[in-house]
C-alpha atoms as a PDB file:
ATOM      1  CA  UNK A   1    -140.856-109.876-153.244  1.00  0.00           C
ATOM      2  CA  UNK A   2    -137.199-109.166-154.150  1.00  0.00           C
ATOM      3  CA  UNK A   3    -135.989-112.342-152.721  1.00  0.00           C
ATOM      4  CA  UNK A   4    -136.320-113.930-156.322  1.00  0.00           C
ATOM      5  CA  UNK A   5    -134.799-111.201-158.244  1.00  0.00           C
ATOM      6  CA  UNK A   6    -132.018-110.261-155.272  1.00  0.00           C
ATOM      7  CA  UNK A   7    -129.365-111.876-156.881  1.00  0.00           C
ATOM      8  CA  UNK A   8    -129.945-110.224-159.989  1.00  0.00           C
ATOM      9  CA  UNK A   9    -130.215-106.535-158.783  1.00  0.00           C
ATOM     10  CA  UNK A  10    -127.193-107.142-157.093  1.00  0.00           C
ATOM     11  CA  UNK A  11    -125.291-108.389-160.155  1.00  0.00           C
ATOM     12  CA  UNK A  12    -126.959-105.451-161.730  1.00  0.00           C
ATOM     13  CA  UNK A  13    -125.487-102.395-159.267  1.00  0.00           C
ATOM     14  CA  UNK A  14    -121.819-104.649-159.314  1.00  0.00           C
ATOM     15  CA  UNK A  15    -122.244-104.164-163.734  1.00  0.00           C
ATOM     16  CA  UNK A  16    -123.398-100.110-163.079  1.00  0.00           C
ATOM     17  CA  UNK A  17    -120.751 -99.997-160.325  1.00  0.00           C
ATOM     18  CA  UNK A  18    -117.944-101.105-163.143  1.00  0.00           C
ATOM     19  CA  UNK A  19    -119.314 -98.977-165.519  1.00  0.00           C
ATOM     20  CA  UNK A  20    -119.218 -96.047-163.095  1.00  0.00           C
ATOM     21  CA  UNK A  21    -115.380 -96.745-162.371  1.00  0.00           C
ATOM     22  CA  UNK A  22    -114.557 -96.672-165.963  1.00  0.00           C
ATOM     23  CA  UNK A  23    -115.105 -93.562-165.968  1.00  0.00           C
ATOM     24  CA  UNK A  24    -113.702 -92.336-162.790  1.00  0.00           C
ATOM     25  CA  UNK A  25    -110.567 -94.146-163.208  1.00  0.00           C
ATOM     26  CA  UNK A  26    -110.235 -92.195-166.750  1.00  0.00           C
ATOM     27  CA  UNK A  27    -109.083 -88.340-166.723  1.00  0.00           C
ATOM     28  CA  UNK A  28    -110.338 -87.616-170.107  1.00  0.00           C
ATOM     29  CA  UNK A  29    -114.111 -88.662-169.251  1.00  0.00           C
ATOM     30  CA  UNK A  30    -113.958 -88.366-165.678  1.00  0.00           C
ATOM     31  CA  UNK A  31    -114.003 -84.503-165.700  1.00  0.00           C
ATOM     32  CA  UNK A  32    -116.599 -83.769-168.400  1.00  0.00           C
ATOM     33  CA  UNK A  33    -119.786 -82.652-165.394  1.00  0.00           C
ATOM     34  CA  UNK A  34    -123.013 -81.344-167.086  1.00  0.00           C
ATOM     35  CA  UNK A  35    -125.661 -79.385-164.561  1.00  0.00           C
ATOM     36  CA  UNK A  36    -128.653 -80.347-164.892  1.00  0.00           C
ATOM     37  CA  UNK A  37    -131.906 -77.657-164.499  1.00  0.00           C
ATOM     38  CA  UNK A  38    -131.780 -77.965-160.530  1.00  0.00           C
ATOM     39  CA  UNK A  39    -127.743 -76.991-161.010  1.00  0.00           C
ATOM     40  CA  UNK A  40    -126.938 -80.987-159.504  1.00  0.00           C
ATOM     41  CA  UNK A  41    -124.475 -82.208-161.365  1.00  0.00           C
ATOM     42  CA  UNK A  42    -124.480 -84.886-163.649  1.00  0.00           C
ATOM     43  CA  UNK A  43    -121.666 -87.057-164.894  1.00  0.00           C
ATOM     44  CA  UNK A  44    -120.966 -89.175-167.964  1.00  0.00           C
ATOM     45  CA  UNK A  45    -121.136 -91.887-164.898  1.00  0.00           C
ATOM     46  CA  UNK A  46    -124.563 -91.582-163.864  1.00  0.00           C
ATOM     47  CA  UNK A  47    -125.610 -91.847-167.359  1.00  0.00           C
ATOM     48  CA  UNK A  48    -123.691 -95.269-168.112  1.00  0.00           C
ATOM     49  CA  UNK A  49    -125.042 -96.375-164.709  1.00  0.00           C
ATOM     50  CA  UNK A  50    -128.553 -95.536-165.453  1.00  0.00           C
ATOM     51  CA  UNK A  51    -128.310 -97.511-169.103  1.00  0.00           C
ATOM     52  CA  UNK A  52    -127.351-100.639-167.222  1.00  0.00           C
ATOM     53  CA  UNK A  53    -129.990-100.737-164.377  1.00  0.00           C
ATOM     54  CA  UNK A  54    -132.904 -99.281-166.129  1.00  0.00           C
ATOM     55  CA  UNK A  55    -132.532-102.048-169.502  1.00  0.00           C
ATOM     56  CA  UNK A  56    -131.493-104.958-166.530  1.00  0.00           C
ATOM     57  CA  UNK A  57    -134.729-103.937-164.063  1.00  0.00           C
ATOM     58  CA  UNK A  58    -137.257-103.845-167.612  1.00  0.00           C
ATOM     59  CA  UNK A  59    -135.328-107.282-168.441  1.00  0.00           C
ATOM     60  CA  UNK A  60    -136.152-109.004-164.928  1.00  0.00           C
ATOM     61  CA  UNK A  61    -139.595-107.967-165.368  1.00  0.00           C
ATOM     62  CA  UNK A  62    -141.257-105.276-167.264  1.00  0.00           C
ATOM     63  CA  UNK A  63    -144.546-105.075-165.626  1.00  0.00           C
ATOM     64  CA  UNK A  64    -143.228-102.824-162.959  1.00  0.00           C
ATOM     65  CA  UNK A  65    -142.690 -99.606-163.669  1.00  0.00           C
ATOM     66  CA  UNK A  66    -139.025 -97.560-162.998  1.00  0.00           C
ATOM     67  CA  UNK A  67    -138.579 -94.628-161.239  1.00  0.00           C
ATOM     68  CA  UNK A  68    -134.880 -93.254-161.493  1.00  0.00           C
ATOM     69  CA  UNK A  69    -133.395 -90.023-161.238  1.00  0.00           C
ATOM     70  CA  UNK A  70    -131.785 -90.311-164.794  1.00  0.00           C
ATOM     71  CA  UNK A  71    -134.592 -90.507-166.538  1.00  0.00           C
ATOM     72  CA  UNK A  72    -137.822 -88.578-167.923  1.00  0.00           C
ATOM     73  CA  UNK A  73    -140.161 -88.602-164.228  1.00  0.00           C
ATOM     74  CA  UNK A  74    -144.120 -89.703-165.101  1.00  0.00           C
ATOM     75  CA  UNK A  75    -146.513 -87.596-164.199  1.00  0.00           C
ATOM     76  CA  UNK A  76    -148.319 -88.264-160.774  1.00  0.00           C
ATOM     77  CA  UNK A  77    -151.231 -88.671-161.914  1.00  0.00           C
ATOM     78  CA  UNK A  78    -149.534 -92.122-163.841  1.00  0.00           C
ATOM     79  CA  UNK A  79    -147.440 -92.254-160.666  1.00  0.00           C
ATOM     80  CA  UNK A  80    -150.255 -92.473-158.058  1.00  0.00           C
ATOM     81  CA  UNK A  81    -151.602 -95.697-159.559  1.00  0.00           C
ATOM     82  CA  UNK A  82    -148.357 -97.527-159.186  1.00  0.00           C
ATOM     83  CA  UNK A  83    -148.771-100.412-156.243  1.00  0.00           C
ATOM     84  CA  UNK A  84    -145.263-101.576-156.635  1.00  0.00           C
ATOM     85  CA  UNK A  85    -141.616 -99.825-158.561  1.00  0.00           C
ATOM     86  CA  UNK A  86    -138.238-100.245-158.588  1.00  0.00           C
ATOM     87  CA  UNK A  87    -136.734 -96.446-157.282  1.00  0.00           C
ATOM     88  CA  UNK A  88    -133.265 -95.669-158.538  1.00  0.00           C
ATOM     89  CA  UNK A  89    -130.272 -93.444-158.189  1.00  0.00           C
ATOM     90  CA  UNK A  90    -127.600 -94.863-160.716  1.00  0.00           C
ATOM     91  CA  UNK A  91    -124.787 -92.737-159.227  1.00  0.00           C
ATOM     92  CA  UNK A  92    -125.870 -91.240-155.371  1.00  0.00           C
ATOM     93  CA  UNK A  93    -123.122 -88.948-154.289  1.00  0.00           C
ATOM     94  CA  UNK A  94    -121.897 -87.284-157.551  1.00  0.00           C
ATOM     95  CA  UNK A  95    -120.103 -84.724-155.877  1.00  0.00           C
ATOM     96  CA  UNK A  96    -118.244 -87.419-153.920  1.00  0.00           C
ATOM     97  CA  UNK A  97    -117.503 -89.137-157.495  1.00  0.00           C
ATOM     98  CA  UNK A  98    -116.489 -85.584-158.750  1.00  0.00           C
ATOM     99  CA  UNK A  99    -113.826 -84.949-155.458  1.00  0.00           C
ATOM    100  CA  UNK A 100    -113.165 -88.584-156.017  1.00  0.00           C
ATOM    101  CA  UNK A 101    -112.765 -89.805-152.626  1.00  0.00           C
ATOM    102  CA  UNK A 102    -114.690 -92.601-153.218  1.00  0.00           C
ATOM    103  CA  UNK A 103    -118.120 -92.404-151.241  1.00  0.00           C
ATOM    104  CA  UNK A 104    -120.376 -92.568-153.698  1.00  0.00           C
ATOM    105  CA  UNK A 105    -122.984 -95.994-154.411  1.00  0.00           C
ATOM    106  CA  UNK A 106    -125.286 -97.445-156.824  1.00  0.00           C
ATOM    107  CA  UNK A 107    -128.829 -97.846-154.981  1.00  0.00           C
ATOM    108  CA  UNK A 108    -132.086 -99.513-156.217  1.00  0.00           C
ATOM    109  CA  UNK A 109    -135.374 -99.795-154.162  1.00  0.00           C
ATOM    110  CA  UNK A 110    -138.560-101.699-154.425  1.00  0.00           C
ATOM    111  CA  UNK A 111    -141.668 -99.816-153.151  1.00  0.00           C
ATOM    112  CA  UNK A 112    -143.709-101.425-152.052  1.00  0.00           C
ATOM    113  CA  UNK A 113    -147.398 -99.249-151.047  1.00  0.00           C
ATOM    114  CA  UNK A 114    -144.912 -96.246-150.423  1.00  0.00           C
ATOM    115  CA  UNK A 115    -142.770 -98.420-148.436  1.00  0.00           C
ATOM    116  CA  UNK A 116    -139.488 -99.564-149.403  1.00  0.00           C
ATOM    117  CA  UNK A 117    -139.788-103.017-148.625  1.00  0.00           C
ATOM    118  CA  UNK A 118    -135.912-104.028-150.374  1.00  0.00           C
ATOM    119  CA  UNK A 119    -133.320-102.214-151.577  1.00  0.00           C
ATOM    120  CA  UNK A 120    -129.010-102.601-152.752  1.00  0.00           C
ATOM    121  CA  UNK A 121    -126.452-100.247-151.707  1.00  0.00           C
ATOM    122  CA  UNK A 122    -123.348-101.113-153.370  1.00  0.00           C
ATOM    123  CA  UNK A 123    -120.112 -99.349-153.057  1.00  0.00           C
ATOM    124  CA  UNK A 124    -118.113 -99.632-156.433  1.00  0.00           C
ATOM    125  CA  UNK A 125    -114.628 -98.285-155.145  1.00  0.00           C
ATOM    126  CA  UNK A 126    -114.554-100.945-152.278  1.00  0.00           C
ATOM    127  CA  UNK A 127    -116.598-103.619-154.035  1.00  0.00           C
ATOM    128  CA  UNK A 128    -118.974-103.689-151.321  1.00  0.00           C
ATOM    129  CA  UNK A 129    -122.813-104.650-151.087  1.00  0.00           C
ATOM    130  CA  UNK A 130    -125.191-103.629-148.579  1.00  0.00           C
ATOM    131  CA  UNK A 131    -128.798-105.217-149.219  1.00  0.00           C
ATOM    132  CA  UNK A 132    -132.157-106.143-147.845  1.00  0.00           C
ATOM    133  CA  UNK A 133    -135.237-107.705-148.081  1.00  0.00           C
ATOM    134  CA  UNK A 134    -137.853-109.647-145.852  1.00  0.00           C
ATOM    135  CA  UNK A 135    -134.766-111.404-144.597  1.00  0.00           C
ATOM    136  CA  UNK A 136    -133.036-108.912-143.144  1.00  0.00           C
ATOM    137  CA  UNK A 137    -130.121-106.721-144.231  1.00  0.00           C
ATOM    138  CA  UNK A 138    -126.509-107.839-144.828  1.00  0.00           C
ATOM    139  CA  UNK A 139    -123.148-106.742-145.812  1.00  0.00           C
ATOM    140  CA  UNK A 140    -121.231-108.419-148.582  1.00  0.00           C
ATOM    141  CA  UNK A 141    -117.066-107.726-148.465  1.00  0.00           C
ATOM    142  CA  UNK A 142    -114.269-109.569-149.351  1.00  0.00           C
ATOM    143  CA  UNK A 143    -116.627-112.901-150.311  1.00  0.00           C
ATOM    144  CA  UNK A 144    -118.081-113.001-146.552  1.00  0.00           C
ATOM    145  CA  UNK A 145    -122.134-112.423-145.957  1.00  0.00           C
ATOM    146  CA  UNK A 146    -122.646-110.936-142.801  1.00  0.00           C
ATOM    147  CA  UNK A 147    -126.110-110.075-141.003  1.00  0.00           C
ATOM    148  CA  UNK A 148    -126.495-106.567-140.075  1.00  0.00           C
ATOM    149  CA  UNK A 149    -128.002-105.183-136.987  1.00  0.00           C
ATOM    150  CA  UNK A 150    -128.540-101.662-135.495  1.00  0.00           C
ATOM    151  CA  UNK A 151    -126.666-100.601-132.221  1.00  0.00           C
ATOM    152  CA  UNK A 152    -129.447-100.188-130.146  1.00  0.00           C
ATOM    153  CA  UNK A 153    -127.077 -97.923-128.141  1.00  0.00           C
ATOM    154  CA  UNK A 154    -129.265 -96.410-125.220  1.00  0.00           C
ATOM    155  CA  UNK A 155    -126.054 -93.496-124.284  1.00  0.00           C
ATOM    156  CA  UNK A 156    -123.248 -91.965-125.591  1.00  0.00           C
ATOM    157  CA  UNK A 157    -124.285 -92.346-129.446  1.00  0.00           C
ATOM    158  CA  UNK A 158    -122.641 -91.534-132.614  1.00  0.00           C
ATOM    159  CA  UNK A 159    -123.998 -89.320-135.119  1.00  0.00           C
ATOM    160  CA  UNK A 160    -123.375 -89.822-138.837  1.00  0.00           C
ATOM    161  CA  UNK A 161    -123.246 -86.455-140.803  1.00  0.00           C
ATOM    162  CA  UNK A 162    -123.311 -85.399-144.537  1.00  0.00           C
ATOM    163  CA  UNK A 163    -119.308 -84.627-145.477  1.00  0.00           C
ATOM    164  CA  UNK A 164    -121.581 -82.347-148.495  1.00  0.00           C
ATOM    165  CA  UNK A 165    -124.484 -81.085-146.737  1.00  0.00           C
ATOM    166  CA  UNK A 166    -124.472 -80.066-143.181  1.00  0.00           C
ATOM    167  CA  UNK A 167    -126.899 -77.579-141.426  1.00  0.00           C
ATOM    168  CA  UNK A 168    -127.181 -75.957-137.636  1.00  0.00           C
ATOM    169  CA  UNK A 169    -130.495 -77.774-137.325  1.00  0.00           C
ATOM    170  CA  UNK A 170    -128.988 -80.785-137.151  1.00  0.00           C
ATOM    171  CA  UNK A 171    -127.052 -79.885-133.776  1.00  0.00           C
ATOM    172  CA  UNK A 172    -130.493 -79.107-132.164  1.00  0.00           C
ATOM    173  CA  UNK A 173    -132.377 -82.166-133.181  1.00  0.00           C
ATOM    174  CA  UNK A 174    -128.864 -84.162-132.112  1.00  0.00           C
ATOM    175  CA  UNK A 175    -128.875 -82.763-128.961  1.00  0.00           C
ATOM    176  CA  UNK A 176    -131.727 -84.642-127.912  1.00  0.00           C
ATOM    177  CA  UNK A 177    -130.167 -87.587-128.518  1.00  0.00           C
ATOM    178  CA  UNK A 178    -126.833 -88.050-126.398  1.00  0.00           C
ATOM    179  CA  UNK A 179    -124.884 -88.124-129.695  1.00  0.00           C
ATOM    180  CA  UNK A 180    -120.619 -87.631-128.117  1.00  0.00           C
ATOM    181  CA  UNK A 181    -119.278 -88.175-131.433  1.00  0.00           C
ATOM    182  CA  UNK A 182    -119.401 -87.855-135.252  1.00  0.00           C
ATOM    183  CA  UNK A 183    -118.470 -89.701-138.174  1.00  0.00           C
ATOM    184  CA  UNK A 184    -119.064 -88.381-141.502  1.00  0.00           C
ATOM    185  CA  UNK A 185    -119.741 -89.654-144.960  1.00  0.00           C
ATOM    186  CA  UNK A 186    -121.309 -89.276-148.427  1.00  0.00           C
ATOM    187  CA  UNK A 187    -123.855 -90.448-150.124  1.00  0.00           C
ATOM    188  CA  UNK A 188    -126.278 -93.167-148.867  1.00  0.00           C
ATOM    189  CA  UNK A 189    -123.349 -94.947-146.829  1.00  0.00           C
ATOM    190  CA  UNK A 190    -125.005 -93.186-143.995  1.00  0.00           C
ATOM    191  CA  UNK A 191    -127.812 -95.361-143.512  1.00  0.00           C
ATOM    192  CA  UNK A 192    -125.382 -97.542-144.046  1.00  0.00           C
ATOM    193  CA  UNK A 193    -123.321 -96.782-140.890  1.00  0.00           C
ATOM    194  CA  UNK A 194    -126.393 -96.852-138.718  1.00  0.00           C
ATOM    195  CA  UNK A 195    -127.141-100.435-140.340  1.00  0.00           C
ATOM    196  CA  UNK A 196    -123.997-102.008-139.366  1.00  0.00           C
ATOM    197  CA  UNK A 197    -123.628-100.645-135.768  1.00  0.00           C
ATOM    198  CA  UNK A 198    -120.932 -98.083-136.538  1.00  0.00           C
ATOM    199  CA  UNK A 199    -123.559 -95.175-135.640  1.00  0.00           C
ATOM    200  CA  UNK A 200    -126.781 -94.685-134.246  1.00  0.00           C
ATOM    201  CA  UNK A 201    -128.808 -91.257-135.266  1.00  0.00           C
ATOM    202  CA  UNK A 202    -128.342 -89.062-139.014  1.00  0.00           C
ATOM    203  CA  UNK A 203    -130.876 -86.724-139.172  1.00  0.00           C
ATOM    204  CA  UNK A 204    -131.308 -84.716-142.826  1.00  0.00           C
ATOM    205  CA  UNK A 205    -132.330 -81.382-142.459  1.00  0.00           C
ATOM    206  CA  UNK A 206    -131.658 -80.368-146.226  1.00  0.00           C
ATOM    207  CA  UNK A 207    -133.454 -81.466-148.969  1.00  0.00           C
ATOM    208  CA  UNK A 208    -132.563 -84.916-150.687  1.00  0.00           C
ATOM    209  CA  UNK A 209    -134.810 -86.365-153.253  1.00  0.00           C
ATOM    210  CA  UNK A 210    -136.772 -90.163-153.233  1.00  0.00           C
ATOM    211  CA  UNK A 211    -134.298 -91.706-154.828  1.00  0.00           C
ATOM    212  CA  UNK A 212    -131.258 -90.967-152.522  1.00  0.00           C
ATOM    213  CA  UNK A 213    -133.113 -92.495-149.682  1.00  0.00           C
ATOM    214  CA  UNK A 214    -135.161 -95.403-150.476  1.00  0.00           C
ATOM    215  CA  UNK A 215    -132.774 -98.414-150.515  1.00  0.00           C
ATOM    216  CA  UNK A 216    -130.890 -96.946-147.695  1.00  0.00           C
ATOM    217  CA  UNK A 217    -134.231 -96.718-145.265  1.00  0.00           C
ATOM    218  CA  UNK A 218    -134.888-100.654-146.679  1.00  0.00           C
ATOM    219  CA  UNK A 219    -131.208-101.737-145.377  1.00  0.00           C
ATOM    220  CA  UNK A 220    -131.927 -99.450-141.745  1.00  0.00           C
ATOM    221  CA  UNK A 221    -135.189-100.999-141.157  1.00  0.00           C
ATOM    222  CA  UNK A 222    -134.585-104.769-142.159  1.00  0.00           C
ATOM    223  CA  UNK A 223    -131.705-103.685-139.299  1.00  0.00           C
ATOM    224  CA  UNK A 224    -133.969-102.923-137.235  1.00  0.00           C
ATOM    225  CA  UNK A 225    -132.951 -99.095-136.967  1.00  0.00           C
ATOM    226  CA  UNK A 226    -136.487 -96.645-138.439  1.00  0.00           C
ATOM    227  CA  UNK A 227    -136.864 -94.034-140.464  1.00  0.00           C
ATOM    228  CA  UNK A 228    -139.072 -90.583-139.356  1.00  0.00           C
ATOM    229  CA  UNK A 229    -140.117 -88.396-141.558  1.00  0.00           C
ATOM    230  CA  UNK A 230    -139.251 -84.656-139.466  1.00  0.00           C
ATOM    231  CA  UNK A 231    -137.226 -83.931-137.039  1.00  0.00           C
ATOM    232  CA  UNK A 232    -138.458 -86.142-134.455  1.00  0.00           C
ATOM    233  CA  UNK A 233    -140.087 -90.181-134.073  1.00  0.00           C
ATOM    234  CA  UNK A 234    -143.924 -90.573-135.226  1.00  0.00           C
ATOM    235  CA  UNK A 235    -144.503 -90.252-139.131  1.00  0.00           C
ATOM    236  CA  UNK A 236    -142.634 -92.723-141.087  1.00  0.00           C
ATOM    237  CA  UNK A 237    -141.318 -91.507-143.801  1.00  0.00           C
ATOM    238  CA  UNK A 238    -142.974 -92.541-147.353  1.00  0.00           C
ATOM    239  CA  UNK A 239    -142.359 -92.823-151.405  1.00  0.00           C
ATOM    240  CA  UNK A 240    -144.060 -91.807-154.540  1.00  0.00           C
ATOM    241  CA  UNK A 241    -145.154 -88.152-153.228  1.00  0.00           C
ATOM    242  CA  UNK A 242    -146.732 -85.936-155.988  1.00  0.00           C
ATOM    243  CA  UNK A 243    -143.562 -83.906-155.606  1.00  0.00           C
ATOM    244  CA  UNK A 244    -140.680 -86.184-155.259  1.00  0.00           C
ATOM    245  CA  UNK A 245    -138.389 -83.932-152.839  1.00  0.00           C
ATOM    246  CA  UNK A 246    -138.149 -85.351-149.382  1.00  0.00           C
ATOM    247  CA  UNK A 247    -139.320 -83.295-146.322  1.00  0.00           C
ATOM    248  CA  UNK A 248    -136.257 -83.433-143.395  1.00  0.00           C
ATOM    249  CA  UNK A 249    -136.014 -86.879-142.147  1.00  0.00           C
ATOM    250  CA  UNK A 250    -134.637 -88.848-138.529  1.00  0.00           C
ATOM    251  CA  UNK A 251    -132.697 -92.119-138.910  1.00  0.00           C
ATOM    252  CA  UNK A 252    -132.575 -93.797-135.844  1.00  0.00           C
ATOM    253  CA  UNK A 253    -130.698 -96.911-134.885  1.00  0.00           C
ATOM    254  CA  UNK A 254    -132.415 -97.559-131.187  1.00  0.00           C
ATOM    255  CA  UNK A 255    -135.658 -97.735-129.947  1.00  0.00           C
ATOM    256  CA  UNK A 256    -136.913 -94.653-128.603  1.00  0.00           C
ATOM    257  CA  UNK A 257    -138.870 -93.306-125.128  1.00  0.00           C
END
């Protein structure tokens, strides 16, 4: 269904994306961090970002409702009707932006029956553009489109880790998997790496919210990588919960046993 809006989402997260780097590139406005009730931290960034992508998604069609972690959340019992709406996270990996090393995206979804069936990833300090939809996933750089596909490594994997979360349950679920390295990154960039071959298993044990995974798991699984919910393959992991904090998940980038 995103096919005939992709081009405009992704012009959409490249305007948020130069919005977002207004600000980081400025001292005065860079450093002025809010907390918000949860004590996550929120920037005059994600608020610029959200303007853009909210008043461009209502523009492309307002029929489907928005669901983005900047705004005022509906109530599931509004929620639980929704068939189909766009999930957003103007700004994923604040605390990156904050430490400014420059792993932090813009992501947008489409859910699709609790599935995210399309989703953006774009990468404002590189100018780079992950995205997906019934077509597959691809990487945008430097003016070259490039299919992505996972590893499908069957020995000596890679890992991708959280550079701001990290937990000793993730060595126990990794050691199931023949992982012999690491590589670690912020922000959705993860599913990223398993997208494009550069690693094969992240596994969350923390808590992330809806938003900070959807268009991720849509760029993985038009990959052909998969997304558990737990600590191990079987339940796939879904969208529009009554309570929008995610349960641990398993990214995988190979077919498992």
């Amino acid at each position: 269904m995103l096919t005939q809006w992709i081009d405009q989402v992704k012009e959409l997260a490249r305007q948020a994306g130069e919005a977002i780097l207004a600000v980081y590139h400025d001292p005065a406005r860079s450093g002025q961090v809010d907390y918000k009730a949860d004590d996550s931290p929120l920037t005059l960034a994600d608020a610029a970002a959200n303007r853009i992508l909210v008043a461009g998604l209502r523009a492309i069609d307002p029929q489907i409702p928005i669901l983005s972690e900047e705004e005022k959340h509906q109530p599931y019992a509004e929620r639980q009707r929704w068939q189909c709406f766009w999930l957003v996270d103007p700004l994923d990996g604040t605390k990156e932006f904050i430490s400014r090393n420059g792993e932090f995206t813009v992501n947008v979804a489409l859910i699709d029956q609790g599935r995210p069936v399309a989703g953006v990833v774009y990468v404002p300090v590189k100018n780079i553009m992950y995205w997906a939809d019934e077509r597959g996933a691809f990487k945008e750089e430097n003016n070259r489109l490039v299919p992505l596909a996972v590893r499908q490594s069957q020995s000596q994997r890679i890992a991708v880790r959280s550079k701001s979360h990290a937990s000793p349950e993730e060595e126990e679920v990794l050691a199931h998997y023949d992982v012999v390295d690491s590589i670690a990154v912020g922000s959705s960039l993860k599913f990223c790496m398993v997208a494009e071959g550069k690693a094969d298993v992240y596994y969350r044990h923390g808590p992330t919210m809806e938003w900070d995974t959807a268009a991720g798991q849509a760029i993985v699984e038009a990959a052909g990588g998969k997304v558990y919910a737990g600590s191990q393959p079987g339940q796939h992991f879904r969208y529009n919960k009554e309570n929008l904090r995610n349960s641990s998940f398993l990214c995988l980038g190979f077919d498992h046993d």
